[in-house]
C-alpha atoms as a PDB file:
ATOM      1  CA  UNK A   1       0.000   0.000   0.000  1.00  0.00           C
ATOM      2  CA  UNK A   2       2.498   2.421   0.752  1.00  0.00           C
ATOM      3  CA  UNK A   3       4.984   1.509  -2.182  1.00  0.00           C
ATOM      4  CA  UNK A   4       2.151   1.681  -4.477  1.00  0.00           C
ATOM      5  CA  UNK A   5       1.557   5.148  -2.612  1.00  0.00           C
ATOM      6  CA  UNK A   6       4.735   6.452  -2.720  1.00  0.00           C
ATOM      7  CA  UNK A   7       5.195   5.515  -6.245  1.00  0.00           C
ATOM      8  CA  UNK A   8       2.189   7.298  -7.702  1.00  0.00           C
ATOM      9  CA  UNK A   9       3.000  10.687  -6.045  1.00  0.00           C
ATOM     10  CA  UNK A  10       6.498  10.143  -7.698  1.00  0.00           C
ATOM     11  CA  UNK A  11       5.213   9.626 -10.832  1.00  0.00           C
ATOM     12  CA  UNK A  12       3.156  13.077 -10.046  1.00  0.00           C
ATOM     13  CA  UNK A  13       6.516  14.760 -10.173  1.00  0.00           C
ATOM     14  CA  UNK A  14       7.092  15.118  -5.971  1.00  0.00           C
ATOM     15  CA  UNK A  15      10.778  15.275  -5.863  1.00  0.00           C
ATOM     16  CA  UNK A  16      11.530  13.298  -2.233  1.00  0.00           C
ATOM     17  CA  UNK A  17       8.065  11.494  -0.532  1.00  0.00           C
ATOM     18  CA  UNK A  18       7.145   9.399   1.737  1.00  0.00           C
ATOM     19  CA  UNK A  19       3.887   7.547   3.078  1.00  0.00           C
ATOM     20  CA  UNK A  20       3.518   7.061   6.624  1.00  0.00           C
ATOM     21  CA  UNK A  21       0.260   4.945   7.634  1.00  0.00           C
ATOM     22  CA  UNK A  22      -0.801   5.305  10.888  1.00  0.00           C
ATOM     23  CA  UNK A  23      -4.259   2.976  11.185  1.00  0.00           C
ATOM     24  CA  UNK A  24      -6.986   4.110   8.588  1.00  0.00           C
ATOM     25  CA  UNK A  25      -4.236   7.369   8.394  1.00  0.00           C
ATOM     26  CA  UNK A  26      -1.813   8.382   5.134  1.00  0.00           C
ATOM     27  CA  UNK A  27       0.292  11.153   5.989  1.00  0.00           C
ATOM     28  CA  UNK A  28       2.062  12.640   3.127  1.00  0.00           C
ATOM     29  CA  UNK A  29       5.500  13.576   3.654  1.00  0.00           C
ATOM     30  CA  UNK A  30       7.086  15.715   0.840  1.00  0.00           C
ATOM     31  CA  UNK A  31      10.044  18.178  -0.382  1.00  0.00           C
ATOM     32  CA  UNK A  32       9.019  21.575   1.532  1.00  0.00           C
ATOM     33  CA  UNK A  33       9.669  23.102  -2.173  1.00  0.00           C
ATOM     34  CA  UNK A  34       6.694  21.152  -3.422  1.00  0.00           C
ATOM     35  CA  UNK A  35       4.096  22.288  -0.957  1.00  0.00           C
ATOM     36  CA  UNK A  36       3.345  24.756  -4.011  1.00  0.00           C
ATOM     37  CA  UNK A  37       1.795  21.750  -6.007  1.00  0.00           C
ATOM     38  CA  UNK A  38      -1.087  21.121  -3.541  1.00  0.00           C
ATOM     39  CA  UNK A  39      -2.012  24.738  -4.093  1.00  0.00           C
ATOM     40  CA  UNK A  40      -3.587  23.142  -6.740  1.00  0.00           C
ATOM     41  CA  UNK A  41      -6.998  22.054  -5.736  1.00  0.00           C
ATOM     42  CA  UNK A  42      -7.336  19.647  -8.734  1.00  0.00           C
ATOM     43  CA  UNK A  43      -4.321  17.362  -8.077  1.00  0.00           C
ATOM     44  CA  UNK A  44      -5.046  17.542  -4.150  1.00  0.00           C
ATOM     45  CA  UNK A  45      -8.526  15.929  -4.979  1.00  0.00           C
ATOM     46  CA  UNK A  46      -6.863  13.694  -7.662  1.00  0.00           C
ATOM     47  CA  UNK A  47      -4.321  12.553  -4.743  1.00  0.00           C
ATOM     48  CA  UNK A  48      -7.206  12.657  -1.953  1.00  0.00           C
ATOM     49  CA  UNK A  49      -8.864   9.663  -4.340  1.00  0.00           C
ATOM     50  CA  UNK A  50      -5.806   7.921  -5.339  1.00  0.00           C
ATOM     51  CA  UNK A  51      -4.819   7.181  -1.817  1.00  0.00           C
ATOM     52  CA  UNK A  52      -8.431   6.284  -0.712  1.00  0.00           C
ATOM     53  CA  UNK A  53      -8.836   3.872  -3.698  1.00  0.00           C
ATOM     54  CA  UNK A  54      -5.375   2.195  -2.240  1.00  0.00           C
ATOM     55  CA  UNK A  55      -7.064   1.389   0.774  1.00  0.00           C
ATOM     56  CA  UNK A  56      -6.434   4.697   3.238  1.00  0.00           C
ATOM     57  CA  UNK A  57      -9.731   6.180   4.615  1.00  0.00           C
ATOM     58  CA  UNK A  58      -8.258   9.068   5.574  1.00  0.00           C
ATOM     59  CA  UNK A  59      -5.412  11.231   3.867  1.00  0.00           C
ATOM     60  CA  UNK A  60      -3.517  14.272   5.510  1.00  0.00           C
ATOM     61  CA  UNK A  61      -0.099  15.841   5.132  1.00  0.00           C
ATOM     62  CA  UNK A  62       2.839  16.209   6.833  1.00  0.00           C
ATOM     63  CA  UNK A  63       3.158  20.386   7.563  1.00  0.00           C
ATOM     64  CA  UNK A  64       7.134  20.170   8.441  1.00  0.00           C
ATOM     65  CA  UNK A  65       7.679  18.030   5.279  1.00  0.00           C
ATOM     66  CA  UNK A  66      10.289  15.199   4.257  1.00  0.00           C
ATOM     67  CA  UNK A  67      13.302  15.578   6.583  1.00  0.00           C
ATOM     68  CA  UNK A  68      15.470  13.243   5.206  1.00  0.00           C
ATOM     69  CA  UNK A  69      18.446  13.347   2.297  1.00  0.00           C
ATOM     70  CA  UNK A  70      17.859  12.092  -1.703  1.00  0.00           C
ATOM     71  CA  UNK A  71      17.481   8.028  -0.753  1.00  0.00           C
ATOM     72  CA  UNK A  72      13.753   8.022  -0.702  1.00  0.00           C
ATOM     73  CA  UNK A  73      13.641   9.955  -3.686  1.00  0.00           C
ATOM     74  CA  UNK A  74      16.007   8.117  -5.602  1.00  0.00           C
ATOM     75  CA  UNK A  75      13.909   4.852  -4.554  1.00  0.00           C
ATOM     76  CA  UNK A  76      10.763   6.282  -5.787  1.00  0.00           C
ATOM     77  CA  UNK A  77      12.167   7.042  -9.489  1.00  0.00           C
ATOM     78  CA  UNK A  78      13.127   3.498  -9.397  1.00  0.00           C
ATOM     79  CA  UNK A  79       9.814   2.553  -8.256  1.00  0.00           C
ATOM     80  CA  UNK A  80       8.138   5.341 -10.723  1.00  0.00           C
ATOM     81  CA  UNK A  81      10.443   4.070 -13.895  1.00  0.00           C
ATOM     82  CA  UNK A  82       8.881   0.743 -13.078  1.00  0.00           C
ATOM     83  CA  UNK A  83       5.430   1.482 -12.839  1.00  0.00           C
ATOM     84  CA  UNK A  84       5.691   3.012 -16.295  1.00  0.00           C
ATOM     85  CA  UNK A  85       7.149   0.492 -18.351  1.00  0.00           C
ATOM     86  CA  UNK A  86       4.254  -1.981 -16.108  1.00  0.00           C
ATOM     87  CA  UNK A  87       2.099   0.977 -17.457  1.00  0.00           C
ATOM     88  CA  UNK A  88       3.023   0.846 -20.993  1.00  0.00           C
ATOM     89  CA  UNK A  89       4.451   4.367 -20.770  1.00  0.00           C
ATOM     90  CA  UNK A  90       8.184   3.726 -21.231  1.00  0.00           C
ATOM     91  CA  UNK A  91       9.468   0.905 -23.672  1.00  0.00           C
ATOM     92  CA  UNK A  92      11.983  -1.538 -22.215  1.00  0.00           C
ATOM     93  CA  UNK A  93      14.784  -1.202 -24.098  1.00  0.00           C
ATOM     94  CA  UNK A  94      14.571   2.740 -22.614  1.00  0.00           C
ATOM     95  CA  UNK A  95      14.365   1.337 -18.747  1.00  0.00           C
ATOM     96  CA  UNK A  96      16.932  -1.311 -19.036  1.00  0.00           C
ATOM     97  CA  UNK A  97      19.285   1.555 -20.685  1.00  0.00           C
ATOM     98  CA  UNK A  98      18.703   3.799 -17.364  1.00  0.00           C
ATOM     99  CA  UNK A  99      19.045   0.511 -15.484  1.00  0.00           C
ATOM    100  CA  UNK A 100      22.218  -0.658 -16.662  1.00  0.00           C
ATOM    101  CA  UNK A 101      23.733   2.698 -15.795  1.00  0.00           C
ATOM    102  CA  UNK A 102      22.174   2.755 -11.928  1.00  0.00           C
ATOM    103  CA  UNK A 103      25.173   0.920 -10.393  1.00  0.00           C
ATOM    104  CA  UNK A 104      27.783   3.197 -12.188  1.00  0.00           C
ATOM    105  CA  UNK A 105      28.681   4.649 -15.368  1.00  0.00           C
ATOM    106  CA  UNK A 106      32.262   3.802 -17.271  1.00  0.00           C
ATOM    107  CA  UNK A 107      33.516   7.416 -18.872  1.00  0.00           C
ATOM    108  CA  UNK A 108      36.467   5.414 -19.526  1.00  0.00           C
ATOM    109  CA  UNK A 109      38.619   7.401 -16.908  1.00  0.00           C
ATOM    110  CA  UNK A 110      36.088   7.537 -14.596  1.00  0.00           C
ATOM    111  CA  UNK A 111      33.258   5.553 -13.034  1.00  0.00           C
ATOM    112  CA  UNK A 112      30.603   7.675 -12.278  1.00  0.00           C
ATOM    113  CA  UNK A 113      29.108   6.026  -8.704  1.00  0.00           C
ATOM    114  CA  UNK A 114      25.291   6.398  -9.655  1.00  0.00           C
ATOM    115  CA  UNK A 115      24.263   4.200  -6.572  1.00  0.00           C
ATOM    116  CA  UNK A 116      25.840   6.228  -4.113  1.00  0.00           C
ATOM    117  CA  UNK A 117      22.536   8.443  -3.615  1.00  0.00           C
ATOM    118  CA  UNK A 118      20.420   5.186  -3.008  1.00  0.00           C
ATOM    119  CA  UNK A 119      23.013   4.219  -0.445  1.00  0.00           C
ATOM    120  CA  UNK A 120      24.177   7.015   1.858  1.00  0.00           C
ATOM    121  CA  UNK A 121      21.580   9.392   0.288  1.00  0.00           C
ATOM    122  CA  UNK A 122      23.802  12.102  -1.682  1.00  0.00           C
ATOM    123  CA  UNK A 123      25.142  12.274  -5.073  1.00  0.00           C
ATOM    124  CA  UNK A 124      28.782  11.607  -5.787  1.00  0.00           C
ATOM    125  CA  UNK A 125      31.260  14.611  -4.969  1.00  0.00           C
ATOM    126  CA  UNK A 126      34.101  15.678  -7.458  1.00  0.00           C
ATOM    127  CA  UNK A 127      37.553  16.017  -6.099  1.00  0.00           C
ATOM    128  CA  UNK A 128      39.132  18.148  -8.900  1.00  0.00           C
ATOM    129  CA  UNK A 129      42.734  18.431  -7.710  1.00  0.00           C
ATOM    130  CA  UNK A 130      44.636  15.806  -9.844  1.00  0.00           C
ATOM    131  CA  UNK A 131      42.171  16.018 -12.618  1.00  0.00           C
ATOM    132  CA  UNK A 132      42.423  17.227 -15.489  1.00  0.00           C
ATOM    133  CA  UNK A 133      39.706  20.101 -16.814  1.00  0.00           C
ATOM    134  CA  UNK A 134      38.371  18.198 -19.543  1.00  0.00           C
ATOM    135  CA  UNK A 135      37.836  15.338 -16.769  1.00  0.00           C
ATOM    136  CA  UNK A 136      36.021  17.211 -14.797  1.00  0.00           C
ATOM    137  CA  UNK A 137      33.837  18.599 -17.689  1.00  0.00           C
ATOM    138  CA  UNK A 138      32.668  15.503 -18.768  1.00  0.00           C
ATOM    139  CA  UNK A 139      31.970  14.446 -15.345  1.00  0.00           C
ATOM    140  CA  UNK A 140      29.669  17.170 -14.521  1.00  0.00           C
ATOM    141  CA  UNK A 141      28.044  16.760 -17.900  1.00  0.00           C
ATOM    142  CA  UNK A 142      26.660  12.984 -17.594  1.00  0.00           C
ATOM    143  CA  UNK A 143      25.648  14.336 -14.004  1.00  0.00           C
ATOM    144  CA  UNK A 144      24.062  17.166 -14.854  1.00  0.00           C
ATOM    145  CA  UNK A 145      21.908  14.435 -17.716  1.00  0.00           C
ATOM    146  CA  UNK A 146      20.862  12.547 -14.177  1.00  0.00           C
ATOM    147  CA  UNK A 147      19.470  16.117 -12.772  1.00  0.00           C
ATOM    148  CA  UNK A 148      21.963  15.385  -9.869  1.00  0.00           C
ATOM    149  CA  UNK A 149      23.271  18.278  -7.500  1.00  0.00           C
ATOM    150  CA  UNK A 150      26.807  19.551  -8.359  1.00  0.00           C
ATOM    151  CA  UNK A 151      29.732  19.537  -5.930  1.00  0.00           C
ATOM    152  CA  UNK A 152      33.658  20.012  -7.250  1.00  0.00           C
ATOM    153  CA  UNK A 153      35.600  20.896  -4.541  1.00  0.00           C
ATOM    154  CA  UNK A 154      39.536  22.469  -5.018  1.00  0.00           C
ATOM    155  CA  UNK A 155      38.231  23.651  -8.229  1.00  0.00           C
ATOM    156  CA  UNK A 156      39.981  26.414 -10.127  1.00  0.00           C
ATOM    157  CA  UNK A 157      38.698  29.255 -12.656  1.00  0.00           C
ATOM    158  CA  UNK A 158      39.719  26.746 -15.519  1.00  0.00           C
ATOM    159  CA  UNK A 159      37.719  24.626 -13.992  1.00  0.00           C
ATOM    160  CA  UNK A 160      34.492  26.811 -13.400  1.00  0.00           C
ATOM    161  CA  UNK A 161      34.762  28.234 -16.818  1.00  0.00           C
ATOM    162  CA  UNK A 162      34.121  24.571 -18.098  1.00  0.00           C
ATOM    163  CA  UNK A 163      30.977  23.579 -15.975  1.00  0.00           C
ATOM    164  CA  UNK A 164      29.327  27.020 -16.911  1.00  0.00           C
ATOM    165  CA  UNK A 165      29.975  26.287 -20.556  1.00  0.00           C
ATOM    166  CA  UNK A 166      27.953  23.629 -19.634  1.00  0.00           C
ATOM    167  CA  UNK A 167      25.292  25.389 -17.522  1.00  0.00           C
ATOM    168  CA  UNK A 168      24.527  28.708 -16.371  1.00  0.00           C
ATOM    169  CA  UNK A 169      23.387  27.487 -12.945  1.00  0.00           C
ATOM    170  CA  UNK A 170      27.534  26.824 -11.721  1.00  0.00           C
ATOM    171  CA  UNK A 171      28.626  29.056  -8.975  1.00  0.00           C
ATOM    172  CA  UNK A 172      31.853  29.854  -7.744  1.00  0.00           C
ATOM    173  CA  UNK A 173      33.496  30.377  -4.814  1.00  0.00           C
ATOM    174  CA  UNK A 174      37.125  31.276  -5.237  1.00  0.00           C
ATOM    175  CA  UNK A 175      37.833  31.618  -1.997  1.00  0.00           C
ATOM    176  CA  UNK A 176      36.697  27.680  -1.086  1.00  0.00           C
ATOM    177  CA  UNK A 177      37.534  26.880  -4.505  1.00  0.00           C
ATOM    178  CA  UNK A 178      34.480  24.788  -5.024  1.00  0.00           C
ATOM    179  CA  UNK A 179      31.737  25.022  -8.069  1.00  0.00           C
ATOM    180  CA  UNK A 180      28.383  23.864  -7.409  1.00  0.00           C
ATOM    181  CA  UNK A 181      24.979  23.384  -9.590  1.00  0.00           C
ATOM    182  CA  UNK A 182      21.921  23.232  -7.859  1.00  0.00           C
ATOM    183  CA  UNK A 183      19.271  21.372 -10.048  1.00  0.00           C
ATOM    184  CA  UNK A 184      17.580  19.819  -6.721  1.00  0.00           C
ATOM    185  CA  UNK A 185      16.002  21.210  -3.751  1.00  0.00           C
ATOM    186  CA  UNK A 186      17.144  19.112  -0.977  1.00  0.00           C
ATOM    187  CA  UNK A 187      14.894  19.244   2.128  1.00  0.00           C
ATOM    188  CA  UNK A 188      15.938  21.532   4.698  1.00  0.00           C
ATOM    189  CA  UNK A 189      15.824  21.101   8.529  1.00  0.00           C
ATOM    190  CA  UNK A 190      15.067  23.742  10.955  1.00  0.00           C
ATOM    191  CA  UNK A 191      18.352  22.622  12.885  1.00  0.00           C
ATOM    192  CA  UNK A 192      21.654  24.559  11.375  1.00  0.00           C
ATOM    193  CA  UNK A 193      25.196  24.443  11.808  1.00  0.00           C
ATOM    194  CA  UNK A 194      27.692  26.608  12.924  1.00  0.00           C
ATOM    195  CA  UNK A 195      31.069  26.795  11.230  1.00  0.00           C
ATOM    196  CA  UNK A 196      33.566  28.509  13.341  1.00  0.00           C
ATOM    197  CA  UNK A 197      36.969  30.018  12.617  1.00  0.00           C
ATOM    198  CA  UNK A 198      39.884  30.641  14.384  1.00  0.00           C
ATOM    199  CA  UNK A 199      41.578  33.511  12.050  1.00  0.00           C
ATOM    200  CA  UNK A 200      40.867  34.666   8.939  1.00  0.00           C
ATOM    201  CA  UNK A 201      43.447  33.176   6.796  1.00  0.00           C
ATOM    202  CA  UNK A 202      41.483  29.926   7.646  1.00  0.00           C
ATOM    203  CA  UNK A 203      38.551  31.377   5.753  1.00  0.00           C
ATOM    204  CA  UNK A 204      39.389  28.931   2.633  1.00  0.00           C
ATOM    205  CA  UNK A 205      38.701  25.702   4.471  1.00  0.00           C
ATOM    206  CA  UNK A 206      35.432  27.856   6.073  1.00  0.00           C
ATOM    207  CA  UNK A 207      34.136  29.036   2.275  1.00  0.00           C
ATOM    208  CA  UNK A 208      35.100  24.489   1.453  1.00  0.00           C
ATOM    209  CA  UNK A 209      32.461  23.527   4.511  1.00  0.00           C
ATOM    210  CA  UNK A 210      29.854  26.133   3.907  1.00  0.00           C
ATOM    211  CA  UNK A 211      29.661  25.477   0.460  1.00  0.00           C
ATOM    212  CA  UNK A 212      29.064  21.542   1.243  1.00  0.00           C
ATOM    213  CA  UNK A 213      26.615  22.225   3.818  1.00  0.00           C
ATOM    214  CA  UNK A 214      24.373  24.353   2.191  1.00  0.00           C
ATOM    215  CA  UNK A 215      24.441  21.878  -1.036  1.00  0.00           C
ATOM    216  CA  UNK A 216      23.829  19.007   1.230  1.00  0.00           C
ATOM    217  CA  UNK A 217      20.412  21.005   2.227  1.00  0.00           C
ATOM    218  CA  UNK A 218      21.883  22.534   5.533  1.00  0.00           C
ATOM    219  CA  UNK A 219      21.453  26.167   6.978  1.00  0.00           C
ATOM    220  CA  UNK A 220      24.791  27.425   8.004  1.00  0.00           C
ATOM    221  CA  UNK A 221      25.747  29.779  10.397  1.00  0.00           C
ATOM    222  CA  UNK A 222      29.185  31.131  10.222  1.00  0.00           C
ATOM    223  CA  UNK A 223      31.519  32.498  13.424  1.00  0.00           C
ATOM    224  CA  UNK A 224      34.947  34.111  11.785  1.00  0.00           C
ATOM    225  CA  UNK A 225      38.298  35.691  13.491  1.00  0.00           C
ATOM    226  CA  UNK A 226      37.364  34.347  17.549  1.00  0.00           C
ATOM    227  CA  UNK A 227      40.528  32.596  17.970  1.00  0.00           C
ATOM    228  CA  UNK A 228      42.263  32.146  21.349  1.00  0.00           C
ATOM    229  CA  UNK A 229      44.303  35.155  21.187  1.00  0.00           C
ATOM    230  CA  UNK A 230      40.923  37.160  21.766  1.00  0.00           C
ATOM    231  CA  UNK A 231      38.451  35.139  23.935  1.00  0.00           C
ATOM    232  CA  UNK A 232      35.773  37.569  24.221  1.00  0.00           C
ATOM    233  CA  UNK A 233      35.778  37.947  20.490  1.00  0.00           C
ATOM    234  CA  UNK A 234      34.443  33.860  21.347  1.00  0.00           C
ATOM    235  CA  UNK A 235      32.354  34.978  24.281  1.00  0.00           C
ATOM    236  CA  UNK A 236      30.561  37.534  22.410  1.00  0.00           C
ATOM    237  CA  UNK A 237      29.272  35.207  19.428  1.00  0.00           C
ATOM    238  CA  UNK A 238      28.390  31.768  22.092  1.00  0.00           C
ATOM    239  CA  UNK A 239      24.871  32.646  21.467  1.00  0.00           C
ATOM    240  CA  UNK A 240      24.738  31.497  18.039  1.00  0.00           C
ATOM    241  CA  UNK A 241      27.429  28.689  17.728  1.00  0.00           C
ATOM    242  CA  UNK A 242      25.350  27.259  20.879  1.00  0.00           C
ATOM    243  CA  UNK A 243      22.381  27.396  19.312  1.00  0.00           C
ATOM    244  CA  UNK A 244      23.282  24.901  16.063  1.00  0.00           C
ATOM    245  CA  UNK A 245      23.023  21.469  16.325  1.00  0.00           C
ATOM    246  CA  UNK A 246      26.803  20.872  15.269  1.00  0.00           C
ATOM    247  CA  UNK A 247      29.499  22.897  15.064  1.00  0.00           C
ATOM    248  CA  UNK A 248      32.836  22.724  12.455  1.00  0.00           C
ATOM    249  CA  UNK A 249      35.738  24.644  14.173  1.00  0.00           C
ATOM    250  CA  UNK A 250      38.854  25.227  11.826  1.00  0.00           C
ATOM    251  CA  UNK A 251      41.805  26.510  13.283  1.00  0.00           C
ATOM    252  CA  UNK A 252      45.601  26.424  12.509  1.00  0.00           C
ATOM    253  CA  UNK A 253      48.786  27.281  14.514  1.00  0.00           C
ATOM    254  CA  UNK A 254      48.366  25.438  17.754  1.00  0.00           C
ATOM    255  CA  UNK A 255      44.598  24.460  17.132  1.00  0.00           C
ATOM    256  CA  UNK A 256      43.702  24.892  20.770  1.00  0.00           C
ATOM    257  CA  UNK A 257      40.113  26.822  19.471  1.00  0.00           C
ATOM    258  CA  UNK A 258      38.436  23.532  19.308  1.00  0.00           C
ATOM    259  CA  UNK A 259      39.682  22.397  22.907  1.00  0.00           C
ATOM    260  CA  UNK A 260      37.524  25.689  24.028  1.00  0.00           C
ATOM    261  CA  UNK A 261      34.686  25.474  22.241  1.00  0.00           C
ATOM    262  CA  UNK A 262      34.211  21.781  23.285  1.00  0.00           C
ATOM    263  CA  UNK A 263      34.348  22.705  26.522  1.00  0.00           C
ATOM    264  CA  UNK A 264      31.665  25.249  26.484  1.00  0.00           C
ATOM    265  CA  UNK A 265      28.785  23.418  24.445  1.00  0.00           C
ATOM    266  CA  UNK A 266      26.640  20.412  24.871  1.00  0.00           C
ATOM    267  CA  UNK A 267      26.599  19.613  20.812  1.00  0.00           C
ATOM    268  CA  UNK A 268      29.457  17.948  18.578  1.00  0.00           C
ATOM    269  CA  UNK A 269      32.400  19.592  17.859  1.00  0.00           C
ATOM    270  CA  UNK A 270      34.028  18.543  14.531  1.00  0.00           C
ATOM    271  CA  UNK A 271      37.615  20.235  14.437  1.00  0.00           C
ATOM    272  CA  UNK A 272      39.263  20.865  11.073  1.00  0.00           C
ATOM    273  CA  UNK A 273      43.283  21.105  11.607  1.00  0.00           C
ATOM    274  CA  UNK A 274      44.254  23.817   8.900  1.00  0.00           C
ATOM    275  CA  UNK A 275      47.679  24.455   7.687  1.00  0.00           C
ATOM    276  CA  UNK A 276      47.886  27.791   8.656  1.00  0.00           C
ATOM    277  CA  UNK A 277      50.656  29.116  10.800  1.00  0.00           C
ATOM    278  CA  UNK A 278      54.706  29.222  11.188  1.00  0.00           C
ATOM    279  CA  UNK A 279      56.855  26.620  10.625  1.00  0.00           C
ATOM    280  CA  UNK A 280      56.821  24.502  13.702  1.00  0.00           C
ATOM    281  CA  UNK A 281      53.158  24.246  12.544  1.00  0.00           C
ATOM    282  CA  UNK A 282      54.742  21.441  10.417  1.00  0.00           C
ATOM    283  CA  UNK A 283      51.582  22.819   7.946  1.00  0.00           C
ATOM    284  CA  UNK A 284      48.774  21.451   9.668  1.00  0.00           C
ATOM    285  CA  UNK A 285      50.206  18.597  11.689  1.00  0.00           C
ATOM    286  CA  UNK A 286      50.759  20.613  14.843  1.00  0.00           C
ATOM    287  CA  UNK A 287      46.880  21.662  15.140  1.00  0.00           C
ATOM    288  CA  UNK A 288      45.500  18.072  13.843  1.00  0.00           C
ATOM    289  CA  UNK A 289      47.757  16.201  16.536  1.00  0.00           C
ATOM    290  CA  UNK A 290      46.278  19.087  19.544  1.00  0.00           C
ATOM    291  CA  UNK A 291      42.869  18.655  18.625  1.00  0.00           C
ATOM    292  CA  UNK A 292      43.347  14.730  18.328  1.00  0.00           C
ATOM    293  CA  UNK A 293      45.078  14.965  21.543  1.00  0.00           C
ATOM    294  CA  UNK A 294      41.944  17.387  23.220  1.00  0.00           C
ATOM    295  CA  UNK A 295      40.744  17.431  26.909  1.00  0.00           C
ATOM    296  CA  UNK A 296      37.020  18.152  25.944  1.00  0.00           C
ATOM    297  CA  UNK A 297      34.952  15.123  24.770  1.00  0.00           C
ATOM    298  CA  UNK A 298      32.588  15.383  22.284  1.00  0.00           C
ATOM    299  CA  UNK A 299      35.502  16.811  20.090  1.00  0.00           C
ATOM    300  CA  UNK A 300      36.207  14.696  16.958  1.00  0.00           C
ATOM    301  CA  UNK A 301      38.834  15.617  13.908  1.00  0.00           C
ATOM    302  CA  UNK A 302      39.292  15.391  10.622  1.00  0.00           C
ATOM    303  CA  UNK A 303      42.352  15.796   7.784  1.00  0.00           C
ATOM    304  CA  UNK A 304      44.337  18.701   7.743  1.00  0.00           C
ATOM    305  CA  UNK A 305      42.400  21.196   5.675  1.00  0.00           C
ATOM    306  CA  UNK A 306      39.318  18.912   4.658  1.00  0.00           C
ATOM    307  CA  UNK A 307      36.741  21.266   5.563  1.00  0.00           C
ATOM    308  CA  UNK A 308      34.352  19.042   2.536  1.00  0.00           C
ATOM    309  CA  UNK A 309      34.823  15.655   5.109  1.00  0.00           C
ATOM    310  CA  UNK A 310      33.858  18.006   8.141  1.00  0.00           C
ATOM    311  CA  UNK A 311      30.688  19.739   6.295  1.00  0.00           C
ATOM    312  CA  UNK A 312      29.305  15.744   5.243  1.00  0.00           C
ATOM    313  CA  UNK A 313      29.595  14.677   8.579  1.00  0.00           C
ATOM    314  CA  UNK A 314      27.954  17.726  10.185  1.00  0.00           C
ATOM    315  CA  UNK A 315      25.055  17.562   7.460  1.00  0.00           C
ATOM    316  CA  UNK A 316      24.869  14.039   8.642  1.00  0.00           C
ATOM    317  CA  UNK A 317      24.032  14.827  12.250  1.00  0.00           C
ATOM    318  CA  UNK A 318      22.293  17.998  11.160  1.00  0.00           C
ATOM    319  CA  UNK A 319      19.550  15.736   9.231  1.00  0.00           C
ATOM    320  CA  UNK A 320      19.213  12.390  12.140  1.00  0.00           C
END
């Protein structure tokens, strides 16, 4: 009932849905962006009678919406693509194409991991540094033909030049040196995360997290320049890095920023080492071995200047 449920409203063009039955009860969860469609009275009462012919008795919606990443919509196009070749709507020579390519796609120099979104519930991420330009274009082209959201991180203006060549949705952001293409609206939750800073020459890993939180359908509140050498810089901005649900701290020299922040908050701290600072800083290594070596629990760490690995994990805590 509900995977027949679930499947029709997909094939109605709701982006991420879900049924819930609760008794004689179907609750419609669905993409806040899509609340527009039940503006119109016509499909609600086409809906309304769908669901009731499927068995509910009653049919309401869910007024915070779908809370959870791309796997349940990903499902239901599998589900939908189904239903219309059962349908007679799609030939099977076309399904078995789209298929075939579900697992992963061969570009010869690349295999493009279609599957990940069913599995961990976001789209593959491109890692440009290494790659060449034309690599990346054609990358980010068969992506872009799957409607999937865009995320190249250590990107370069070579680089961005290429992908908006390819479509004017790219944006840029030198400073993080990523390039991303929204062509989904990922539900949001109310929850947001706080990226903090120690100085601001570790605003590039700070511009790499923001930009992966915000694609990853995250709000993001960001804390710059409250390093230790000026506590009540810190003091002055608790309010709002208390407030998030998780909170990415990059710092560099010493790295003790982390070590402070963990001890003032009840949320996760994920520290970012960054590779900022003189040379017994041993570029990076001195802040990512103090923050491994940190006094305040709750404190966890990633690589030296990954502020992309930091941003996933906090959008994955930001969305439980």
């Amino acid at each position: 009932m509900i995977e027949e449920a679930e499947t029709y409203l997909m094939a109605k063009g709701f982006r991420a849905v879900r049924v819930r039955k609760h008794g004689d009860i179907g609750r419609i969860e669905i993409n806040r962006s899509d609340r527009k469609m039940f503006l119109d009275e016509q499909l609600m009462d086409e809906v309304s009678q769908k669901l009731k012919g499927i068995g509910f008795k009653y049919v309401t919606m869910e007024l915070t919406g779908y809370e959870r990443g791309w796997h349940g919509c990903m499902t239901g196009q599998i589900r939908a693509l189904l239903a219309s070749v059962k349908n007679g709507e799609t030939d099977m020579d076309k399904a078995v194409k789209q298929l075939s390519e579900l697992p992963f796609k061969d570009l010869g120099f690349a295999s493009i991991d279609n599957h990940r979104e069913i599995r961990v519930g976001y789209p593959e991420v491109i890692y440009c540094e290494g790659k060449t330009v034309e690599h990346v274009r054609d990358i980010v082209a068969y992506m872009l033909e799957k409607d999937s959201n865009i995320l190249a991180t250590r990107a370069n203006d070579e680089i961005y030049e290429a992908i908006r060549k390819l479509t004017p949705d790219a944006r840029y952001n030198k400073l993080g040196r990523t390039v991303t293409v929204k062509k989904r609206e990922l539900p949001v939750p109310d929850s947001y995360i706080a990226i903090v800073c120690a100085g601001t020459s570790d605003l590039p890993v700070v511009e790499e997290a923001k930009e992966t939180a915000e694609i990853l359908g995250n709000k993001v509140k960001m804390v710059a320049d409250v390093g230790v050498a000026g506590l009540h810089r810190l003091f002055a901005k608790m309010d709002v890095i208390g407030g998030a649900k998780v909170i990415v701290v990059a710092a560099g020299m010493e790295g003790a920023l982390a070590s402070v922040i963990g001890g003032l908050v009840d949320k996760p701290v994920i520290a970012v080492p960054t590779s900022v600072g003189y040379g017994a800083n041993f570029s990076g290594l001195a802040a990512l071995l103090g923050m491994l070596n940190s006094c305040a629990s709750g404190v966890s760490v990633v690589n030296i200047d990954n502020g992309f690995g930091a941003a996933y994990q906090a959008s994955m805590i930001n969305h439980l």
